[in-house]
C-alpha atoms as a PDB file:
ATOM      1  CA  UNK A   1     -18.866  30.733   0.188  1.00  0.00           C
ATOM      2  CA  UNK A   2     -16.099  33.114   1.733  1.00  0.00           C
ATOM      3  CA  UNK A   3     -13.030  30.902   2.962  1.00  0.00           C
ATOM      4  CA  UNK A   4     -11.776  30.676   6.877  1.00  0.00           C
ATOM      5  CA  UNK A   5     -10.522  33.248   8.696  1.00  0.00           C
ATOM      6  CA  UNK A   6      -6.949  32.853   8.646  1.00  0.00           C
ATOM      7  CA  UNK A   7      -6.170  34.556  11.656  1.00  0.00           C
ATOM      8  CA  UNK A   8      -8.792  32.096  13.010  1.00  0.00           C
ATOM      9  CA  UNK A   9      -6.905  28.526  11.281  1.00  0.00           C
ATOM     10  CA  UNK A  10      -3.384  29.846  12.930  1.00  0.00           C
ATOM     11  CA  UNK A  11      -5.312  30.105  16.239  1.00  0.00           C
ATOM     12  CA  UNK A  12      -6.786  26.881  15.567  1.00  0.00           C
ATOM     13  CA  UNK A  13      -3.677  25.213  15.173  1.00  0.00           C
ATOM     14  CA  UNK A  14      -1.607  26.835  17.459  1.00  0.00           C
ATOM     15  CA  UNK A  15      -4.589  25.350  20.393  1.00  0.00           C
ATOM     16  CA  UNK A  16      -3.922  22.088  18.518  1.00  0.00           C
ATOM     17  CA  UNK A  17      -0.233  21.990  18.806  1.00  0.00           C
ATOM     18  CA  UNK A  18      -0.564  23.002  22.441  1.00  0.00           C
ATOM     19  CA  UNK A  19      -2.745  20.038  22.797  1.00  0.00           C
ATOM     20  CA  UNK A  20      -0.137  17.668  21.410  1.00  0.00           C
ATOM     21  CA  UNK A  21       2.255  18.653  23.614  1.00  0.00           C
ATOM     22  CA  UNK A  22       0.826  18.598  26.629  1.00  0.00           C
ATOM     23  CA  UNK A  23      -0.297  14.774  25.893  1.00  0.00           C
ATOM     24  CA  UNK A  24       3.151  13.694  25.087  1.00  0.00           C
ATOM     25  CA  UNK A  25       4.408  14.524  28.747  1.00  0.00           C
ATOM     26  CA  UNK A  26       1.210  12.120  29.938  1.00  0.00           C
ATOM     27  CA  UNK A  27       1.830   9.432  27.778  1.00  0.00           C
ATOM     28  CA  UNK A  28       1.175   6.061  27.571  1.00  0.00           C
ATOM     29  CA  UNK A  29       1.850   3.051  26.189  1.00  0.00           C
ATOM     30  CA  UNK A  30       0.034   0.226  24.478  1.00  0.00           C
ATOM     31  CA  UNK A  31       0.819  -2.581  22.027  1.00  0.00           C
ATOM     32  CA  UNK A  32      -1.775  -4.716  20.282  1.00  0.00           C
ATOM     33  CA  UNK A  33      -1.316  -8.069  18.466  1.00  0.00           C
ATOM     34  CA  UNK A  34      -3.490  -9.103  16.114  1.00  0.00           C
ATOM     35  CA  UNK A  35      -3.674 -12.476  14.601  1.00  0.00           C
ATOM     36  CA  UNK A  36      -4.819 -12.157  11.295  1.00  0.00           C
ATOM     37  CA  UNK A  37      -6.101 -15.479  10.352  1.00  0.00           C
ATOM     38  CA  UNK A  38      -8.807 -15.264  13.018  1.00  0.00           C
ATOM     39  CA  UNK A  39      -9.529 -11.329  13.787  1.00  0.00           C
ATOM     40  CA  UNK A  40      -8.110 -12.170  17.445  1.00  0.00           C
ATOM     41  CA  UNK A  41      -6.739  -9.133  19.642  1.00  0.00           C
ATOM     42  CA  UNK A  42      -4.292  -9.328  22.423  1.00  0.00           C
ATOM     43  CA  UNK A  43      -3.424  -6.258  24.012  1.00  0.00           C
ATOM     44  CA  UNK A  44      -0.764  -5.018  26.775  1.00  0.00           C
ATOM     45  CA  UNK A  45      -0.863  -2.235  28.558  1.00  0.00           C
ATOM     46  CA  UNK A  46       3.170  -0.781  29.175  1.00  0.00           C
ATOM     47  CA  UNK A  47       4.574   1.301  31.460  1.00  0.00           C
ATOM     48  CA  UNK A  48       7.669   2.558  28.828  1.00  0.00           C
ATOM     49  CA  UNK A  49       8.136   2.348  25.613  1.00  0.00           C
ATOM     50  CA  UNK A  50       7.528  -1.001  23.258  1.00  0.00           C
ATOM     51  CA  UNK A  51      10.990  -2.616  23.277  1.00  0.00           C
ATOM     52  CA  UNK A  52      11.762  -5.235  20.568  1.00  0.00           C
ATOM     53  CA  UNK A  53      12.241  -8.732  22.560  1.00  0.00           C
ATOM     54  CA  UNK A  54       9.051  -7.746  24.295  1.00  0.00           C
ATOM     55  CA  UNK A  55       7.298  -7.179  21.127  1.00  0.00           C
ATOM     56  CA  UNK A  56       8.280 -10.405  19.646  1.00  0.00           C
ATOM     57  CA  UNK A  57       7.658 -12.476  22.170  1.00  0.00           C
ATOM     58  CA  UNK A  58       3.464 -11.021  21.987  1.00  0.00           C
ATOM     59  CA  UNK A  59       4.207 -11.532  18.336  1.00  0.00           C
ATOM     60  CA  UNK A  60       5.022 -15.272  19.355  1.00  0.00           C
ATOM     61  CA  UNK A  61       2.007 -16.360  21.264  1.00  0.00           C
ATOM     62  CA  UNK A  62      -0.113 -16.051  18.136  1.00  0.00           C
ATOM     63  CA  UNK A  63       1.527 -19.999  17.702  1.00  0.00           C
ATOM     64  CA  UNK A  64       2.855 -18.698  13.687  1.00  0.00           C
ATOM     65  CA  UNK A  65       6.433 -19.102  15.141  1.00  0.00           C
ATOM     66  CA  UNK A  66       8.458 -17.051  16.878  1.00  0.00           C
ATOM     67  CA  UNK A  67       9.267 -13.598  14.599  1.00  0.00           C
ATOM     68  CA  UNK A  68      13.190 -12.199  15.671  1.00  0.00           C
ATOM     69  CA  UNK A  69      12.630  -8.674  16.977  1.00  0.00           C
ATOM     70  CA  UNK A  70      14.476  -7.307  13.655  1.00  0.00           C
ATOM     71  CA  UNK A  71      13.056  -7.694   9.997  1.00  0.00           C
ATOM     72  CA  UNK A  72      14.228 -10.218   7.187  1.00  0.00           C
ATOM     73  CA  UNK A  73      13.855  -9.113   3.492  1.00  0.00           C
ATOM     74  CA  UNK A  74      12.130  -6.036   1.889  1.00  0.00           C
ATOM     75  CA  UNK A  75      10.283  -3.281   4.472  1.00  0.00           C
ATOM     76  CA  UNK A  76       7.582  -0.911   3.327  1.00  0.00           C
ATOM     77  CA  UNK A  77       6.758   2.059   5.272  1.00  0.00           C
ATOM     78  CA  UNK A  78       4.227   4.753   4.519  1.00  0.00           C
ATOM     79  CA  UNK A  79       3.490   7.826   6.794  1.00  0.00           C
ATOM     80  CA  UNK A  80       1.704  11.723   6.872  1.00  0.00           C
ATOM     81  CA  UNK A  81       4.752  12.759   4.200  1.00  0.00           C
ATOM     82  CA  UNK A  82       5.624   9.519   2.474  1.00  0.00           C
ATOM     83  CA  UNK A  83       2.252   8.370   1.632  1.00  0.00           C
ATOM     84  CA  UNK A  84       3.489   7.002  -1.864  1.00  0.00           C
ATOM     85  CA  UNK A  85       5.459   4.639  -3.248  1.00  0.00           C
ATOM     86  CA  UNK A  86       5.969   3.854  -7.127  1.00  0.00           C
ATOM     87  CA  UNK A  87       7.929   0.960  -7.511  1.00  0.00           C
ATOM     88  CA  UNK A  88       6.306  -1.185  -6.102  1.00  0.00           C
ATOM     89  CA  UNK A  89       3.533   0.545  -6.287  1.00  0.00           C
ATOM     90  CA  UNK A  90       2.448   1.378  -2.420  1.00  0.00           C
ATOM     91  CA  UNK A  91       0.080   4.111  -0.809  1.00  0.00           C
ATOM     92  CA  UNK A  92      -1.806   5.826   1.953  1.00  0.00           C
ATOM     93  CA  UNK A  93      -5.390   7.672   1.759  1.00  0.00           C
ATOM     94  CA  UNK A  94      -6.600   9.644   4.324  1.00  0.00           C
ATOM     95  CA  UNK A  95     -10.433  10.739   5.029  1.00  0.00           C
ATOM     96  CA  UNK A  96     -11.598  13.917   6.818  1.00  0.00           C
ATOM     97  CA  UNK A  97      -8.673  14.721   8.540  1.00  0.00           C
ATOM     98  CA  UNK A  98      -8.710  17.181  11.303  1.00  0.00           C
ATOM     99  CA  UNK A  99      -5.049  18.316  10.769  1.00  0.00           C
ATOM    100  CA  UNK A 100      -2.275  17.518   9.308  1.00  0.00           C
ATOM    101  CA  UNK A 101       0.695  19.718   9.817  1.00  0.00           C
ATOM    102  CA  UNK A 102       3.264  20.127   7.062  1.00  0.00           C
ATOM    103  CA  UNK A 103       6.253  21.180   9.210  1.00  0.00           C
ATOM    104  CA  UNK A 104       8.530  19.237  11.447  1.00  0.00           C
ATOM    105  CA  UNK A 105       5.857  16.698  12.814  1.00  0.00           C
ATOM    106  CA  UNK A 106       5.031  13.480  10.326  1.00  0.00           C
ATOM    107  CA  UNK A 107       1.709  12.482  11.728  1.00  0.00           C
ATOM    108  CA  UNK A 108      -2.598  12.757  10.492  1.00  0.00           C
ATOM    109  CA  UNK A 109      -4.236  13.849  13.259  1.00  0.00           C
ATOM    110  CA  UNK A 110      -8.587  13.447  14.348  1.00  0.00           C
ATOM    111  CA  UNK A 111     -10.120  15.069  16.425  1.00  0.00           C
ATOM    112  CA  UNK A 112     -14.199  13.677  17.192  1.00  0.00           C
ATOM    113  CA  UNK A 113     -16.809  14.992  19.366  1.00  0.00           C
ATOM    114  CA  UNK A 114     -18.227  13.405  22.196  1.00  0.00           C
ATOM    115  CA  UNK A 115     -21.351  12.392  20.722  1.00  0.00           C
ATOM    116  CA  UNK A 116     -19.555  11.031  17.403  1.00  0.00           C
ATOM    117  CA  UNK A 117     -21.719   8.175  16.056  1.00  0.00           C
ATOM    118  CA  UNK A 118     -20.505   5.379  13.709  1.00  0.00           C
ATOM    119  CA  UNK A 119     -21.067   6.439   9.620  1.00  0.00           C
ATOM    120  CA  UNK A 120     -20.834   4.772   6.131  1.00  0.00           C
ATOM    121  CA  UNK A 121     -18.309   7.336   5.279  1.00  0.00           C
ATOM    122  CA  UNK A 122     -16.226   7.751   8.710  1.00  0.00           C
ATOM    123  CA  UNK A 123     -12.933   9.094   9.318  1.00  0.00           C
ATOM    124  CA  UNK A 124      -9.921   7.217   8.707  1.00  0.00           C
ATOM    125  CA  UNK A 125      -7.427   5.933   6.201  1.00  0.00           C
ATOM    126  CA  UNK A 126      -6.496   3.001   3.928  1.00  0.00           C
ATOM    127  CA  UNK A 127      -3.078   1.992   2.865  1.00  0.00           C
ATOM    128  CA  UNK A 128      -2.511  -0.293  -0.526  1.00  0.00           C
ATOM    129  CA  UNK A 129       0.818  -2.491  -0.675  1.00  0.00           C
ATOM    130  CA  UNK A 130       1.042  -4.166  -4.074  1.00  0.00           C
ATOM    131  CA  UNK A 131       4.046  -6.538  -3.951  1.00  0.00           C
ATOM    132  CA  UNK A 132       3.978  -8.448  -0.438  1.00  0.00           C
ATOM    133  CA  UNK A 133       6.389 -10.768   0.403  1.00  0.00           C
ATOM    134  CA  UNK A 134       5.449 -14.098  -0.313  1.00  0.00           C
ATOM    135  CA  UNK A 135       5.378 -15.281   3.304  1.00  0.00           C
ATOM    136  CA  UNK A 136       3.731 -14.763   6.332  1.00  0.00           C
ATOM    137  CA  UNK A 137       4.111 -10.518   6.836  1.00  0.00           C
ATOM    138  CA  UNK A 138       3.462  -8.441   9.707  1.00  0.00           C
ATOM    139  CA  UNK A 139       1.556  -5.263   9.177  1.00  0.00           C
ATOM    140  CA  UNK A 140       2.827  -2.562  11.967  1.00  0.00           C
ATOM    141  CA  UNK A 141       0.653   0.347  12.648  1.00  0.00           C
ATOM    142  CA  UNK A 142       1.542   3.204  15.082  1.00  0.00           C
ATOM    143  CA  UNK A 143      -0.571   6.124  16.432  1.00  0.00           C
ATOM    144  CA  UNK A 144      -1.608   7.725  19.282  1.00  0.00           C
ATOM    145  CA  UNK A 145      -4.736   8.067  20.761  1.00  0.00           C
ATOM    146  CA  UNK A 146      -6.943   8.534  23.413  1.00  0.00           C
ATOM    147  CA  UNK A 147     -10.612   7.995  24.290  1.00  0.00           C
ATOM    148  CA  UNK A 148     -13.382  10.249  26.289  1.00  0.00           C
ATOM    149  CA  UNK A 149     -14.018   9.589  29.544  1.00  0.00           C
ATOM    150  CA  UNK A 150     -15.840   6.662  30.379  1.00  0.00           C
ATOM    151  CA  UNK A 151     -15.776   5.578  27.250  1.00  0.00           C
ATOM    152  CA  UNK A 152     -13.958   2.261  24.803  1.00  0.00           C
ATOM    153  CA  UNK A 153     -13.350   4.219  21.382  1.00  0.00           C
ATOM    154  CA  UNK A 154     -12.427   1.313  18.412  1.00  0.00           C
ATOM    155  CA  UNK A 155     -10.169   1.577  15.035  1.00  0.00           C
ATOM    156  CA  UNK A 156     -12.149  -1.508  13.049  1.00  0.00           C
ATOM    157  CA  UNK A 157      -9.980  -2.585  10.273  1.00  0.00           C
ATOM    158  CA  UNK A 158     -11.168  -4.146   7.317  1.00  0.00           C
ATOM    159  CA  UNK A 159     -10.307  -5.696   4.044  1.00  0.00           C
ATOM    160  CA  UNK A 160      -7.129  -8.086   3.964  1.00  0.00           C
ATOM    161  CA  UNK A 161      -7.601  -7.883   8.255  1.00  0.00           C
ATOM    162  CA  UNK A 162     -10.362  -7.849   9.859  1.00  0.00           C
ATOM    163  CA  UNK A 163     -10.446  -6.533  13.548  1.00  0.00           C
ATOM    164  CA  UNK A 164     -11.040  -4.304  16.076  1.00  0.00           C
ATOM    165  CA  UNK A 165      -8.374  -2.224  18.495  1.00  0.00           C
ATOM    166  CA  UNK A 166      -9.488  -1.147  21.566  1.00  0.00           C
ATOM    167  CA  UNK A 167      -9.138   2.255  22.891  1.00  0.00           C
ATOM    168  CA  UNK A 168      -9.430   3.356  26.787  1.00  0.00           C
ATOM    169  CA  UNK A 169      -8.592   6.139  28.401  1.00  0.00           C
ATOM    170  CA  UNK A 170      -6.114   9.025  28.448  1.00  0.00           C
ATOM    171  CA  UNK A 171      -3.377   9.701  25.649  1.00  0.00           C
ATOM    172  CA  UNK A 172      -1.235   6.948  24.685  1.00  0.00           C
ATOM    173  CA  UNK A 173       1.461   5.466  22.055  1.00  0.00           C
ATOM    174  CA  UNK A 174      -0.262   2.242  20.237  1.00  0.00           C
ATOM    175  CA  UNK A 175       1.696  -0.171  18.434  1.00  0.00           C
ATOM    176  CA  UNK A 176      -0.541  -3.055  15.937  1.00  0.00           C
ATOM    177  CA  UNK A 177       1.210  -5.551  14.937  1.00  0.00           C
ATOM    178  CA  UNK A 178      -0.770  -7.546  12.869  1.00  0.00           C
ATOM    179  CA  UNK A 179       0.820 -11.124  11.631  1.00  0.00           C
ATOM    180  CA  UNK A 180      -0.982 -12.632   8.625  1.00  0.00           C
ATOM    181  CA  UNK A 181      -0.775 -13.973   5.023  1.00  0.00           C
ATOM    182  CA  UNK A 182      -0.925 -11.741   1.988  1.00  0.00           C
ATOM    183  CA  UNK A 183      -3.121 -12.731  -0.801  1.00  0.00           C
ATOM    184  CA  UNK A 184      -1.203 -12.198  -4.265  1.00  0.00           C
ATOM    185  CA  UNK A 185      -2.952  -9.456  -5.708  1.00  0.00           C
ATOM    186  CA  UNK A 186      -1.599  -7.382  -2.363  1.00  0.00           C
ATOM    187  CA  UNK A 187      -2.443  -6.100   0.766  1.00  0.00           C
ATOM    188  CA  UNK A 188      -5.170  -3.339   0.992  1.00  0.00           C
ATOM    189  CA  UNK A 189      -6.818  -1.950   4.616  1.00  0.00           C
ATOM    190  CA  UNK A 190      -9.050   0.522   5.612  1.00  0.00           C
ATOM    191  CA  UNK A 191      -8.946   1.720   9.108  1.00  0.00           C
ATOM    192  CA  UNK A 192     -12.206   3.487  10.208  1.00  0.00           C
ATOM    193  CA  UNK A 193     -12.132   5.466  13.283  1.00  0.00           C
ATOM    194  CA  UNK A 194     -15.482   4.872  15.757  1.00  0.00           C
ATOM    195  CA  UNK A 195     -17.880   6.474  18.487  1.00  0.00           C
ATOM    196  CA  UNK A 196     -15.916   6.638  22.049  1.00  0.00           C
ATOM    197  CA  UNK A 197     -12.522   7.862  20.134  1.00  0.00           C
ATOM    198  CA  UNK A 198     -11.500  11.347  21.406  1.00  0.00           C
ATOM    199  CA  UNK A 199      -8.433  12.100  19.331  1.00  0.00           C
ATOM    200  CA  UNK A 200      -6.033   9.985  16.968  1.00  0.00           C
ATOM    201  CA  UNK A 201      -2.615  11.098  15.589  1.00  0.00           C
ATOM    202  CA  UNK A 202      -1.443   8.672  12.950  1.00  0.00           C
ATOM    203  CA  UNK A 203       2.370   7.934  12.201  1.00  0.00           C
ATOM    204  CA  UNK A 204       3.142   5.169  10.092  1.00  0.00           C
ATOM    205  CA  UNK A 205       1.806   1.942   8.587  1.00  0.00           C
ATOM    206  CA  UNK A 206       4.915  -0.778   7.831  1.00  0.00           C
ATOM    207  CA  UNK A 207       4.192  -4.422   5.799  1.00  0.00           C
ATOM    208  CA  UNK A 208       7.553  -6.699   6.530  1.00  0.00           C
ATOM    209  CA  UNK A 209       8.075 -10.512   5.952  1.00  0.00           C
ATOM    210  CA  UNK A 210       7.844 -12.309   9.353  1.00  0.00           C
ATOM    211  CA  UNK A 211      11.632 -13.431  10.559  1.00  0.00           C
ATOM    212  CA  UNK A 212      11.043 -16.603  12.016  1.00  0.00           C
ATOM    213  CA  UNK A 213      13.423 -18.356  13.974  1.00  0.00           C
ATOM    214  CA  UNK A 214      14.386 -22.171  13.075  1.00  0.00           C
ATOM    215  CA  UNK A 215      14.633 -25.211  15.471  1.00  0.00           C
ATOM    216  CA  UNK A 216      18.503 -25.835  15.062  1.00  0.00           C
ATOM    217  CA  UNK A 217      17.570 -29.811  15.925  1.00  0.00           C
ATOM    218  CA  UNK A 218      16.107 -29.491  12.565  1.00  0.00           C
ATOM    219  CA  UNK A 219      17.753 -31.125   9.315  1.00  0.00           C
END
């Protein structure tokens, strides 16, 4: 079978680029907690950008104890061009991608038609992290995304966490922060992308230990 045009692909993703950045000056923002002993979602709708006390304080009403805005102990971060990790042994898989640009930008990007209906193979990704902390972790996702019109659009994760992330509406930044308890053998999650989802643009999945901060009436 005779390959693309490429004429054609550099059209293709010069429309896609053009895309990208005409969402960025209508963006949104949204963060989503996720309490990972139950599946339970809270999310926030923002009118700027996620700022840390904020986020912490979301973080906080999941009654685990109040997480500082700033990490304690190891961080592990995989994105687009870091998707592996040797030691320990940490990585990111990614399933029928739309496009995912190898210059300056760092992101996975979808792109799913209006009529999109759920699969046993759908598009998405999974991320492994071998060595967790030993402690209550949060696992941090951020992407972008929007939905079509009229439509919710869900990421269902699975595997360690189990829940679903809604998404309405026009473009937007979306920050998970998922608090929960590794199991030894390591975190694994698969995010699957669902009918209703217009476009997603993946940046970076992060597993930290949860800072929490003591009673000083205590001992």
């Amino acid at each position: 079978m005779d390959g693309a045009d490429p004429s054609e692909l550099a059209r293709r993703d010069d429309l896609i680029r053009r895309q990208m950045a005409e969402r960025t000056e209508r963006q949104g923002w949204v963060h989503h907690v996720v309490d990972g002993d139950t599946g339970e979602v809270l999310t926030t709708r923002l009118d700027r950008p996620l700022a840390p006390l904020s986020r912490a304080e979301r973080l906080a009403r999941l009654g685990h104890g109040p997480p500082l805005p700033g990490p304690w102990g190891p961080v592990y971060k995989l994105t687009a061009r870091s998707p592996y990790q040797a030691t320990p042994l940490n990585w990111l898989a990614q399933y029928h991608v739309a496009i995912s640009l190898s210059d300056a930008q760092d992101y996975i990007g979808w792109s799913l038609p209006k009529d999109f209906q759920s699969t046993s193979d759908p598009p998405g990704f999974s991320a492994h992290f071998s060595e967790p902390p030993s402690q209550r972790c949060v696992l941090t996702l951020v992407f972008a995304a929007s939905a079509w019109d009229g439509a919710v659009g869900h990421i269902s994760f699975v595997g360690t966490v189990n829940a679903e992330i809604p998404i309405a509406g026009g473009w937007a930044n979306h920050t998970v922060d998922i608090s929960t308890v590794p199991p030894a053998d390591g975190v694994h999650t698969w995010a699957n992308l669902g009918p209703g989802l217009h476009s997603v643009d993946f940046n970076s999945i992060t597993l930290q230990a949860e800072r929490v901060i003591l009673d000083p009436t205590i001992g």
